[in-house]
C-alpha atoms as a PDB file:
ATOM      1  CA  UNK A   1       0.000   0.000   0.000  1.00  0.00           C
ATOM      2  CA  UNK A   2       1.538   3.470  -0.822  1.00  0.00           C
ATOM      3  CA  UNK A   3       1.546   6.201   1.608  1.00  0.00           C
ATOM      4  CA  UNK A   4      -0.735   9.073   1.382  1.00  0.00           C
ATOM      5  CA  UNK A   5      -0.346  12.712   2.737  1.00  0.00           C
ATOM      6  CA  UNK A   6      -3.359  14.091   4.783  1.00  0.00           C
ATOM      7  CA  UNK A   7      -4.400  15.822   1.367  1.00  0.00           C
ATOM      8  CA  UNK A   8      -3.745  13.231  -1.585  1.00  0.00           C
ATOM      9  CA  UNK A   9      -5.169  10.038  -3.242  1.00  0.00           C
ATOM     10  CA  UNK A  10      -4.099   7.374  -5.369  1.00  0.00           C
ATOM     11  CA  UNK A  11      -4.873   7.878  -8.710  1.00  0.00           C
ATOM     12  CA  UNK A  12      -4.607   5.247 -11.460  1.00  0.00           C
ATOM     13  CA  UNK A  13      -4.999   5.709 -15.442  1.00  0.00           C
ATOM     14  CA  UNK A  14      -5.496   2.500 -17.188  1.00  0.00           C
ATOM     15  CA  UNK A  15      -5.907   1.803 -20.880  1.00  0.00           C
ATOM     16  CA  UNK A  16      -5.853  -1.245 -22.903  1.00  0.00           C
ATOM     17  CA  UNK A  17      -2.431  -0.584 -23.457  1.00  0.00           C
ATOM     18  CA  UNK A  18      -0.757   0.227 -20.278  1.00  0.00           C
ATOM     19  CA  UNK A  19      -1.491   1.604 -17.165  1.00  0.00           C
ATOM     20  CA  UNK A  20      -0.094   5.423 -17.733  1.00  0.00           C
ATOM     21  CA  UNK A  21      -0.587   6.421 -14.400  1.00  0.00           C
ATOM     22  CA  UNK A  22      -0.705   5.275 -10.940  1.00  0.00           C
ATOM     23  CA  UNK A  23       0.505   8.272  -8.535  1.00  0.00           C
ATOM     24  CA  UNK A  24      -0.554   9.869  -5.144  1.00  0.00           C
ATOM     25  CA  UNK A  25      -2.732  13.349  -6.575  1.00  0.00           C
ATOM     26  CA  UNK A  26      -4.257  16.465  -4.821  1.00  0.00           C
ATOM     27  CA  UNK A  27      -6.944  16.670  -7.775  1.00  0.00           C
ATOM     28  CA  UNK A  28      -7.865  15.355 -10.836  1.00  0.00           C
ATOM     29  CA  UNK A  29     -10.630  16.639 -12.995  1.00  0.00           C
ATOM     30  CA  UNK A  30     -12.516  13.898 -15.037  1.00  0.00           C
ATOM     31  CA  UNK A  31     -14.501  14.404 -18.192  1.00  0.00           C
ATOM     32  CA  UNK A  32     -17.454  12.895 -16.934  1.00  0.00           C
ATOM     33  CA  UNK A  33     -20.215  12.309 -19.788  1.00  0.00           C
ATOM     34  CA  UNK A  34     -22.610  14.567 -17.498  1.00  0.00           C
ATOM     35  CA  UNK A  35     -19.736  17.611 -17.208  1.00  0.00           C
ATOM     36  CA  UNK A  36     -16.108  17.589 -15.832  1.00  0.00           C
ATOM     37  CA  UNK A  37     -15.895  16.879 -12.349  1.00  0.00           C
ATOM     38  CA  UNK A  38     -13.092  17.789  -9.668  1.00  0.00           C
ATOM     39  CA  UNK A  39     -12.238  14.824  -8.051  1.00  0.00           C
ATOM     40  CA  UNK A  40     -10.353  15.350  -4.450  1.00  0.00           C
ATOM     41  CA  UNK A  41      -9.600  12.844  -1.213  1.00  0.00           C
ATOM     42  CA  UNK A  42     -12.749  12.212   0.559  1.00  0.00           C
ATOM     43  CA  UNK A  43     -14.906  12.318  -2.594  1.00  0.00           C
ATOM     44  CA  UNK A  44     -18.111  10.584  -2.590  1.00  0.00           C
ATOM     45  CA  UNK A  45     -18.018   7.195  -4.423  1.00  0.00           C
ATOM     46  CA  UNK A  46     -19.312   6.234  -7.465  1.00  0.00           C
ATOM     47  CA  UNK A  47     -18.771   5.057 -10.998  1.00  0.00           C
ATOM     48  CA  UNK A  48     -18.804   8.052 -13.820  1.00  0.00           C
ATOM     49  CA  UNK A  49     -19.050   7.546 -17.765  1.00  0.00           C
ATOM     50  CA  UNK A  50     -15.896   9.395 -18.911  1.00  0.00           C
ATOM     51  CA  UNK A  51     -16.415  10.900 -22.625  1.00  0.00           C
ATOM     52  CA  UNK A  52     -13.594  12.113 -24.994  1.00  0.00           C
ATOM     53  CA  UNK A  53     -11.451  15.004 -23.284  1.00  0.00           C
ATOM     54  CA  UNK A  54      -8.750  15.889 -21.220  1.00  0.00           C
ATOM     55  CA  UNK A  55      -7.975  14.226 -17.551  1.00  0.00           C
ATOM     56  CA  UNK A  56      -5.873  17.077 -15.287  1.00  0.00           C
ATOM     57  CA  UNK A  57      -3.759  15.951 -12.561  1.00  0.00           C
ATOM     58  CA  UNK A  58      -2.389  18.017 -10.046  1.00  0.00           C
ATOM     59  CA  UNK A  59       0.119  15.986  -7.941  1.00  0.00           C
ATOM     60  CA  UNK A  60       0.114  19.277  -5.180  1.00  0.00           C
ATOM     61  CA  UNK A  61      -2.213  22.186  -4.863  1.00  0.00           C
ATOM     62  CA  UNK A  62       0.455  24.289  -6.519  1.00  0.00           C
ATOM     63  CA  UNK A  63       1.811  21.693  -8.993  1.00  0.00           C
ATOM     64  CA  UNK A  64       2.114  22.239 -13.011  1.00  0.00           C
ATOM     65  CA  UNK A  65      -1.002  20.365 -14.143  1.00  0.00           C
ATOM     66  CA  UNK A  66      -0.625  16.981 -16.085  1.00  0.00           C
ATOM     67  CA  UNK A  67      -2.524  16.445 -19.317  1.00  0.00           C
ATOM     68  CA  UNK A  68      -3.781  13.398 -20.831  1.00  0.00           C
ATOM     69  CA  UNK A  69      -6.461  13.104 -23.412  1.00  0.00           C
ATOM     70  CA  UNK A  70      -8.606   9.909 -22.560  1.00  0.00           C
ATOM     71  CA  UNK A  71     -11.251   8.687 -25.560  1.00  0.00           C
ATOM     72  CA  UNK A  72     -13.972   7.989 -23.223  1.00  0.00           C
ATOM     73  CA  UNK A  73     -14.067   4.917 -20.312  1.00  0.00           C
ATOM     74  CA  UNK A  74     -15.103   4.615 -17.005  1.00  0.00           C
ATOM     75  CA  UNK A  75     -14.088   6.332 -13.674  1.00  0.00           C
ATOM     76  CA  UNK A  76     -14.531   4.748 -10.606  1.00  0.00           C
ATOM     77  CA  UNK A  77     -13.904   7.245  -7.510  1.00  0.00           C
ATOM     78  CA  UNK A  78     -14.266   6.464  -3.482  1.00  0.00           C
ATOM     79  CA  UNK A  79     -12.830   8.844  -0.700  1.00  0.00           C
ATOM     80  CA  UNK A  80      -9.151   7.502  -1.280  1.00  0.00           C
ATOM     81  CA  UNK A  81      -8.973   6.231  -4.875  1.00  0.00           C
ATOM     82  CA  UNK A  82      -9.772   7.421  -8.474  1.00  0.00           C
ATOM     83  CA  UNK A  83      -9.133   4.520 -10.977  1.00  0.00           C
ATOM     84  CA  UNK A  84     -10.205   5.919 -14.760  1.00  0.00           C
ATOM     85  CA  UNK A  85     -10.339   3.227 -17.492  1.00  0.00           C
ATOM     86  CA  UNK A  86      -9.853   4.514 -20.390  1.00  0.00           C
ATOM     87  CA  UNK A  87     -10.615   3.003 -24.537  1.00  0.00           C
ATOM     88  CA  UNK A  88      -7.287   5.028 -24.869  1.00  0.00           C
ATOM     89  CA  UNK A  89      -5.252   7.914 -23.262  1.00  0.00           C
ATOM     90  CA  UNK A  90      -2.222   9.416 -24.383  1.00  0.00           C
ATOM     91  CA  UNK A  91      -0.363  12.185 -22.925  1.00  0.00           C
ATOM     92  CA  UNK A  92      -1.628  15.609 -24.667  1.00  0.00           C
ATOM     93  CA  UNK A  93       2.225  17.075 -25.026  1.00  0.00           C
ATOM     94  CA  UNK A  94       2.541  13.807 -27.473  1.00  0.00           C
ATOM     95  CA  UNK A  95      -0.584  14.896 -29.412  1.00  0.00           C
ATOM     96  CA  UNK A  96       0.492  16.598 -32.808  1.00  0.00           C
ATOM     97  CA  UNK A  97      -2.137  19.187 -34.255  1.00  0.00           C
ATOM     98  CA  UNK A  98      -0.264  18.691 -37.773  1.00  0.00           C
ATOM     99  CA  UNK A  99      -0.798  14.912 -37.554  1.00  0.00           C
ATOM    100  CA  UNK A 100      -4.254  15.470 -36.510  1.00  0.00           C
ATOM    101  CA  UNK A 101      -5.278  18.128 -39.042  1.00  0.00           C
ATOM    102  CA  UNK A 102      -3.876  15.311 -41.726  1.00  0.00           C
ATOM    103  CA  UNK A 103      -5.871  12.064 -39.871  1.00  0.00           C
ATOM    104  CA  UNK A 104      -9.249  13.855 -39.895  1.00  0.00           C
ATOM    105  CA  UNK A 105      -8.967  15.160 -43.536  1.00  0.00           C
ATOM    106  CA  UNK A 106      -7.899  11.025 -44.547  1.00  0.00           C
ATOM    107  CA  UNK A 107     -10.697   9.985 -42.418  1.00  0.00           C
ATOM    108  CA  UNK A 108     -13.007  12.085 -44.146  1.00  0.00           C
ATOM    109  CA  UNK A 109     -11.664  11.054 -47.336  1.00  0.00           C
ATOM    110  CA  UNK A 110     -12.658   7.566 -46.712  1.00  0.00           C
ATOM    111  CA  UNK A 111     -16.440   8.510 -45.586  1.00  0.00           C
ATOM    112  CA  UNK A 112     -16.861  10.323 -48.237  1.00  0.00           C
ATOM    113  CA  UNK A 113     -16.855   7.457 -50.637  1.00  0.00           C
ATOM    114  CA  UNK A 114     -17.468   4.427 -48.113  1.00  0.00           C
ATOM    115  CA  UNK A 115     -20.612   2.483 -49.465  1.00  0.00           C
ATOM    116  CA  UNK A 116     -20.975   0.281 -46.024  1.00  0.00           C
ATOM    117  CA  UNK A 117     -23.296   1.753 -43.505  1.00  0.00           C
ATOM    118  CA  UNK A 118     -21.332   0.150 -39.979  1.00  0.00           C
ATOM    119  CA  UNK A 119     -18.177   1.566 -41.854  1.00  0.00           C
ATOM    120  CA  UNK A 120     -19.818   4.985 -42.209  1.00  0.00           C
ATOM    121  CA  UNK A 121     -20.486   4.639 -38.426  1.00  0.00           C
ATOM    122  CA  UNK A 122     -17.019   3.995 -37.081  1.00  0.00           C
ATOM    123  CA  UNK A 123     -15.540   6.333 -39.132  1.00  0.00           C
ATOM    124  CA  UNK A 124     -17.754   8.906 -37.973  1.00  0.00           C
ATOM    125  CA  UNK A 125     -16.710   8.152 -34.420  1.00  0.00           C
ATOM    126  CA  UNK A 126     -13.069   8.351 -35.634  1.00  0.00           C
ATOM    127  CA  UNK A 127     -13.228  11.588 -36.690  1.00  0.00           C
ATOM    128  CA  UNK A 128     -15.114  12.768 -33.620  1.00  0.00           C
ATOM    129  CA  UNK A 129     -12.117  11.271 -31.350  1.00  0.00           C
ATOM    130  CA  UNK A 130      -9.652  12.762 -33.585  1.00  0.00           C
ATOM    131  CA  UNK A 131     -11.141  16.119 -33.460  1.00  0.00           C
ATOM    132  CA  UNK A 132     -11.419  16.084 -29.484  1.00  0.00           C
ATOM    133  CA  UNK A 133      -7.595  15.100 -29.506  1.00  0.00           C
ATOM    134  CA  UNK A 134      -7.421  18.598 -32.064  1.00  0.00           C
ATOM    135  CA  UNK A 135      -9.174  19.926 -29.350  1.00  0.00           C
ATOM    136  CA  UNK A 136      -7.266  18.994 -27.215  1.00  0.00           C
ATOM    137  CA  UNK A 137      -3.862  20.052 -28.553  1.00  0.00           C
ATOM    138  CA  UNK A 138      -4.937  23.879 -28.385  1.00  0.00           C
END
């Protein structure tokens, strides 16, 4: 068990990839599906739908915030833990608005002359991912 300060909880960030974080934090705001929510110790628990956006961790109240781009999940916050699992979640300083820019313009290449209705569908959601990542570069 890791020790906590009278002010911090354990924080995880787990994608089907890799668990990116796991770290003692002050706060961390959550995209929740309903709004962003500031998550601190001594929260109420519950279980929160996490949409496309950007997670913020503060390790310390006056710490540089952390910023990591999740593409929706699953939170799961009690008074001492925030666990968020994410589809995927990649730091936002390794986001490139250039590369971006480039994927969404491919992406809606391909829907533009896709014939298959699921295809349509996923590609849709591909480009609405890769635009909150956009969004999230800026």
């Amino acid at each position: 068990m890791v020790e906590t300060t009278n002010n911090t909880f354990q924080f995880e960030l787990v994608s089907p990839a890799k668990k990116l974080l796991d770290t003692q934090a002050y706060q961390v705001t959550v995209p929740g599906q309903e709004g962003d929510l500031g998550v601190r110790k001594g929260h109420a628990s519950f279980v929160v739908t996490v949409r496309a956006g950007v997670v913020v961790l503060l390790k310390t109240a006056d710490a540089t915030p952390e910023r990591v781009f999740v593409a929706g999940g699953f939170a799961d916050i009690s008074a001492d833990n925030c666990t968020i699992l994410a589809e995927e979640a990649v730091p936002v300083e390794d986001l490139s608005a250039e590369a971006l820019t480039a994927e969404i313009e491919a992406l809606n290449e391909k829907l533009n002359i896709e014939d298959n209705d699921v295809e349509k569908v996923r590609l849709q959601n591909a480009i609405v991912i890769t635009q909150e990542k956009l969004n999230a570069c800026a």
